[in-house]
C-alpha atoms as a PDB file:
ATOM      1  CA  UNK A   1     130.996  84.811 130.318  1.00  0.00           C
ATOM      2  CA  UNK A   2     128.759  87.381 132.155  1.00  0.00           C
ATOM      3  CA  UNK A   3     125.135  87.447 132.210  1.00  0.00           C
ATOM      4  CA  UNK A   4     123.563  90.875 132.426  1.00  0.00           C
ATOM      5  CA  UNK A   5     119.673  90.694 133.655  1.00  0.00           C
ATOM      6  CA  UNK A   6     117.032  93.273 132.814  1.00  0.00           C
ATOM      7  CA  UNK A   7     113.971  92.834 135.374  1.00  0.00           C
ATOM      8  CA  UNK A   8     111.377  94.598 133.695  1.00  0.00           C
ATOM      9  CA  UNK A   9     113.091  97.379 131.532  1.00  0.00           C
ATOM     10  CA  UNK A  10     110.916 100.125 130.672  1.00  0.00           C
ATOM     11  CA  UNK A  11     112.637 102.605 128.204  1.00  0.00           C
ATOM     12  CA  UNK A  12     113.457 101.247 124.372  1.00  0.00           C
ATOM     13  CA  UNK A  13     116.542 102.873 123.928  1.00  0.00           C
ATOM     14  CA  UNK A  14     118.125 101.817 127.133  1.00  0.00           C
ATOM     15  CA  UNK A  15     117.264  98.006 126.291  1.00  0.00           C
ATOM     16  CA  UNK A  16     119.251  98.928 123.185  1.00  0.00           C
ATOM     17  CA  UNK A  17     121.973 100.294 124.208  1.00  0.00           C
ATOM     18  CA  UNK A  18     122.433  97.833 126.712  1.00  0.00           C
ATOM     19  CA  UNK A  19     122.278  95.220 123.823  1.00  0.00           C
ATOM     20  CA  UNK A  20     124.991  97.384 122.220  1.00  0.00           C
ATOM     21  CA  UNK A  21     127.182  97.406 125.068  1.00  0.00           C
ATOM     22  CA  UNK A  22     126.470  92.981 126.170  1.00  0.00           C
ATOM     23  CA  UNK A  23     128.128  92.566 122.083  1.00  0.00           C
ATOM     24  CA  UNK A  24     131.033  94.557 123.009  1.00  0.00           C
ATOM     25  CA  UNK A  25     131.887  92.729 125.462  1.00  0.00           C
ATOM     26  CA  UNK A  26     130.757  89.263 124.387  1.00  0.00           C
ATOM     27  CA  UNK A  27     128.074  89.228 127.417  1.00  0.00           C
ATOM     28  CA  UNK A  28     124.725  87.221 127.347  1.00  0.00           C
ATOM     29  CA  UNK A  29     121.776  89.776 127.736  1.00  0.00           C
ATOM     30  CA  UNK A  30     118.503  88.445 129.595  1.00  0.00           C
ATOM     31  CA  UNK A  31     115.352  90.563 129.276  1.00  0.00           C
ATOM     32  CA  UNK A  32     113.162  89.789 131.856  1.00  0.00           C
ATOM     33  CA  UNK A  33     109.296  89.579 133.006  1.00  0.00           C
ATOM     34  CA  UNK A  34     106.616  92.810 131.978  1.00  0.00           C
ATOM     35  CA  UNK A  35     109.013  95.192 129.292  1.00  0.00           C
ATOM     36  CA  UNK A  36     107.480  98.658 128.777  1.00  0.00           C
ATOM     37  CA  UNK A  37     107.919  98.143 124.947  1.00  0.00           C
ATOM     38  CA  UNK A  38     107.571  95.429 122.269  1.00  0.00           C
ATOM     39  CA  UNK A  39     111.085  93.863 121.466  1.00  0.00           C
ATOM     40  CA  UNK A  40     111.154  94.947 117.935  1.00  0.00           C
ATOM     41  CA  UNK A  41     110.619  98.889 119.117  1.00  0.00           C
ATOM     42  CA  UNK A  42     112.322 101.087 116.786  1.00  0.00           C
ATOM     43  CA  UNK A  43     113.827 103.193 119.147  1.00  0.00           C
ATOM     44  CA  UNK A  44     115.358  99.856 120.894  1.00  0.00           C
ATOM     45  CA  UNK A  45     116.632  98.761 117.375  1.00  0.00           C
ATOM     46  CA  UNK A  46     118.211 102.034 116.667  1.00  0.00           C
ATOM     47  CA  UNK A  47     119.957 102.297 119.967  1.00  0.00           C
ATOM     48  CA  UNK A  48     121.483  98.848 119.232  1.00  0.00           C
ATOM     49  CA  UNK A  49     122.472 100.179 115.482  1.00  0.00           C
ATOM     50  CA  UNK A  50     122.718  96.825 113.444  1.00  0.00           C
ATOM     51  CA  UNK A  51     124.512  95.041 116.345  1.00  0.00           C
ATOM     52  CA  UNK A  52     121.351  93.354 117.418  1.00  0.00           C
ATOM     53  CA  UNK A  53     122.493  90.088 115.392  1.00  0.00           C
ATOM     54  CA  UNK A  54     125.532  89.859 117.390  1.00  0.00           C
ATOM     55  CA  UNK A  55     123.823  90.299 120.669  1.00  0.00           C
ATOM     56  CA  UNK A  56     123.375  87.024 122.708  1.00  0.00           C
ATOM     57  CA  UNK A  57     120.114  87.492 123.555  1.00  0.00           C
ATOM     58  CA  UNK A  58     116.951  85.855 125.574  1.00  0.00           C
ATOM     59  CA  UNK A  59     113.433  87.104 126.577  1.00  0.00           C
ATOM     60  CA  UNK A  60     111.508  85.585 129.479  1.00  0.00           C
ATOM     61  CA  UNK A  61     108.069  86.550 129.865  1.00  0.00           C
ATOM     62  CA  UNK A  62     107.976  85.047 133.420  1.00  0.00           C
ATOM     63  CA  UNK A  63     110.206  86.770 136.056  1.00  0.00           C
ATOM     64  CA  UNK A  64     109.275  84.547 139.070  1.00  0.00           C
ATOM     65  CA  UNK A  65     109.808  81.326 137.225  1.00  0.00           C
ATOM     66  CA  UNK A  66     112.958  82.640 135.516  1.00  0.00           C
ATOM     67  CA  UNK A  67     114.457  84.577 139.103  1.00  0.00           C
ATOM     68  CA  UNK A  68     113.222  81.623 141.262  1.00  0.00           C
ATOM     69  CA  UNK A  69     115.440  79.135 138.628  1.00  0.00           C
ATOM     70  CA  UNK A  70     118.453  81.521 138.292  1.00  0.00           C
ATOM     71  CA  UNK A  71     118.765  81.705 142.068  1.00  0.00           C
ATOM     72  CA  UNK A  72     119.427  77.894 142.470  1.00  0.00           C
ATOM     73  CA  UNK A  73     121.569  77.875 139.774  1.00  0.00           C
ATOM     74  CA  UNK A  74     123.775  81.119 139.229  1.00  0.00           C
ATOM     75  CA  UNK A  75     125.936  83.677 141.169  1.00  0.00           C
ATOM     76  CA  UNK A  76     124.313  86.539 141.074  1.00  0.00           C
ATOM     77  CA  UNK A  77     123.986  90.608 142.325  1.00  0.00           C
ATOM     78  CA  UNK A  78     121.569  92.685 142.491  1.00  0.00           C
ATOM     79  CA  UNK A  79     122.087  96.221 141.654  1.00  0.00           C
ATOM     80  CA  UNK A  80     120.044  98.387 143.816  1.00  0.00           C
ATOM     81  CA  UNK A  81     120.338 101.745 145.481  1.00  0.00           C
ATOM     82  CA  UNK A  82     118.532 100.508 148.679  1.00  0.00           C
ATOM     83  CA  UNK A  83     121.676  98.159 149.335  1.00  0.00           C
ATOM     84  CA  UNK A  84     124.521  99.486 151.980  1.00  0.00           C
ATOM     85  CA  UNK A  85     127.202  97.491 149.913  1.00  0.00           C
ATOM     86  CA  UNK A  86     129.324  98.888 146.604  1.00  0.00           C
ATOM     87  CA  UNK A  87     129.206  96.914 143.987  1.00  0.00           C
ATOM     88  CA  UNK A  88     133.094  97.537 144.352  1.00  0.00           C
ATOM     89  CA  UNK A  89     133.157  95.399 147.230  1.00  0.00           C
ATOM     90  CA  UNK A  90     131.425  92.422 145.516  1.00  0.00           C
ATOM     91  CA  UNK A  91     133.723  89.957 144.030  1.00  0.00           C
ATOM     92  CA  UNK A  92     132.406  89.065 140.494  1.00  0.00           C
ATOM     93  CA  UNK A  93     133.635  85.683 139.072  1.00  0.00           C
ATOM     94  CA  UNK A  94     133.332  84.356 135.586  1.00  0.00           C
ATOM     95  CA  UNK A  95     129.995  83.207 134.487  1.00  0.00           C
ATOM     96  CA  UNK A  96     128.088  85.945 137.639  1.00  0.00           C
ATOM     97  CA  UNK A  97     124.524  87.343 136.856  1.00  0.00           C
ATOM     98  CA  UNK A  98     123.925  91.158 137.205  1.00  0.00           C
ATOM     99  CA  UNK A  99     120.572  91.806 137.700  1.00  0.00           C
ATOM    100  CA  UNK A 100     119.490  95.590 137.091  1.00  0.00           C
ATOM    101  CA  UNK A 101     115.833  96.710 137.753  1.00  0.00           C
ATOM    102  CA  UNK A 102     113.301  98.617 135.896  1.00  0.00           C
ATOM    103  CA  UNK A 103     114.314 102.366 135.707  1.00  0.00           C
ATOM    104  CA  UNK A 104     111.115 103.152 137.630  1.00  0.00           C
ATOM    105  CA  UNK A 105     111.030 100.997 140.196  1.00  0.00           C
ATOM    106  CA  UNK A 106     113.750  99.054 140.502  1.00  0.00           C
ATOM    107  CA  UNK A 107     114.385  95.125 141.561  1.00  0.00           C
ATOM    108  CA  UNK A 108     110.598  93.770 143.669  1.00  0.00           C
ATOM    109  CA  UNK A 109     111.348  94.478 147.322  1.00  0.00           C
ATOM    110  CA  UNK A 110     110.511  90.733 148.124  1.00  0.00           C
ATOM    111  CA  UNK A 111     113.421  89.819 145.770  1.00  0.00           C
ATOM    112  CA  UNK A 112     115.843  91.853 147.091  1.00  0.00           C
ATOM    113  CA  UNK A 113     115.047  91.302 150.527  1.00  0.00           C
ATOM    114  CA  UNK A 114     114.967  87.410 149.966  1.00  0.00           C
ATOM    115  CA  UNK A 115     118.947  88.091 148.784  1.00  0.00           C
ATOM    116  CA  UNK A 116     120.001  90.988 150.754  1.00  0.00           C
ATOM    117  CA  UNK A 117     123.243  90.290 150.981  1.00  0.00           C
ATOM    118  CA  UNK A 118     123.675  89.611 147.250  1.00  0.00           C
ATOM    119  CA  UNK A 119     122.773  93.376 146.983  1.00  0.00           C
ATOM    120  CA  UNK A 120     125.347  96.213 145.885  1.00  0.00           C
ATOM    121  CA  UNK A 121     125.131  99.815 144.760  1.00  0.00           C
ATOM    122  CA  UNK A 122     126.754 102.451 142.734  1.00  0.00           C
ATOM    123  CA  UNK A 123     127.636 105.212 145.445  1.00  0.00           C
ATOM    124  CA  UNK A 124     126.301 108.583 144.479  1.00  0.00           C
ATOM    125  CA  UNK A 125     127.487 111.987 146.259  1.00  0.00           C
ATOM    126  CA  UNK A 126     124.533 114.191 145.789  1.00  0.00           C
ATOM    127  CA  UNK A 127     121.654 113.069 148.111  1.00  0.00           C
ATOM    128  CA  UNK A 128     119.429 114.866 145.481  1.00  0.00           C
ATOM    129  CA  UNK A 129     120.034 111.994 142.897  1.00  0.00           C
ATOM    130  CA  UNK A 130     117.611 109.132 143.009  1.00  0.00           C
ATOM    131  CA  UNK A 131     119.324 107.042 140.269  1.00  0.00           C
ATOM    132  CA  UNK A 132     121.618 106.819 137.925  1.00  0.00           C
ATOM    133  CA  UNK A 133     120.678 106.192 133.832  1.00  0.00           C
ATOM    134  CA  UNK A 134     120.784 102.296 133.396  1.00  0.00           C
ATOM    135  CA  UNK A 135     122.402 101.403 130.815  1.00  0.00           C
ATOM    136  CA  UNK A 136     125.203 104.294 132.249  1.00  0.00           C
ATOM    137  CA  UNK A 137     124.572 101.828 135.783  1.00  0.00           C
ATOM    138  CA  UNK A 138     125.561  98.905 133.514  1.00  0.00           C
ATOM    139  CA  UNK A 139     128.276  99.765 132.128  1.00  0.00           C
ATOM    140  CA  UNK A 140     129.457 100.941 135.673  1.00  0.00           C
ATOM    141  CA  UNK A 141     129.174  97.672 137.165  1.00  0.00           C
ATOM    142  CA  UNK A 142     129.990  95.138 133.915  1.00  0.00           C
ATOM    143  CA  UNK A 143     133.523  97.138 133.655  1.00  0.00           C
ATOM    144  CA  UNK A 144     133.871  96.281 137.014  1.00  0.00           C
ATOM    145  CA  UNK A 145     133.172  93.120 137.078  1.00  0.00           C
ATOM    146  CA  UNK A 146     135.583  92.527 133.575  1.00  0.00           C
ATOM    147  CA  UNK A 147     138.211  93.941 135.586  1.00  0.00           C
ATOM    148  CA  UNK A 148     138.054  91.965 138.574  1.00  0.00           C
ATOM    149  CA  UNK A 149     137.920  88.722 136.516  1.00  0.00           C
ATOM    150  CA  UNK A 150     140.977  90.028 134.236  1.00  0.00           C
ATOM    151  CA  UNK A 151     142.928  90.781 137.205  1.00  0.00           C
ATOM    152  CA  UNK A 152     142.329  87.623 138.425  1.00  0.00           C
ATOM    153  CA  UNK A 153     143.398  85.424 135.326  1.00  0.00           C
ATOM    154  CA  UNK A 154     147.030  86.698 135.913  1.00  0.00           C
END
């Protein structure tokens, strides 16, 4: 099973629909460190509908303790659009960690430096385009990363 990792989310109904989306496909969801909303925000509960009691789903107040455990233990990949590498060149395995920033400032430099080459990106054409939405950068990369481990299995 996947694990998809929220470092710091910021917008309600992007933590729900992310929620929504981890059900769907039977993935864990970890919310992670200093959230820009209280976990029972309405809009967060309406973007997850009534799904949220078939979400697999853990808070953790403390992002260094919980990214300074996960590292020793986990695969992992940072999404980031600082890194040189598509996340279509990463080779996701059962049981991986996909860490997604906070949709204003992204994964801590220090982290991402410390793991640089665990870092991958969603290419974007326009040069005028900071970011993409992230829950739309989640889906992106946990399709991906289905697919790979799919193909794989036969």
């Amino acid at each position: 099973m996947l694990t998809i990792v929220l470092y710091e989310p910021q917008i309600p109904p992007n933590t729900g629909n992310i929620g929504r989306l981890c059900a769907a496909t039977d993935t864990t969801l970890h919310i992670v460190g200093n959230i820009g909303f209280d976990l029972t925000d309405k809009k967060m509960k309406r973007a997850g509908l009534d799904y949220w009691k078939h979400i697999d789903y853990k808070y953790f107040p403390d992002l260094v303790h919980y990214h300074q455990h996960m590292v020793k233990t986990n695969r992992f990949h940072l999404l980031t659009t600082k890194s040189p590498y598509t996340y279509t060149s990463r080779q996701f395995m059962m049981n991986d960690y996909l860490i997604f920033g906070s949709e204003t400032t992204g994964i801590n430099d220090n982290i991402l430096m410390s793991h640089w080459e665990s870092t991958c990106t969603i290419p974007m054409k326009n040069p005028n385009i900071r970011s993409l939405n992230l829950a739309n950068s989640v889906s992106i990369v946990l399709f991906e990363a289905m697919r790979q481990i799919n193909e794989n299995k036969s």
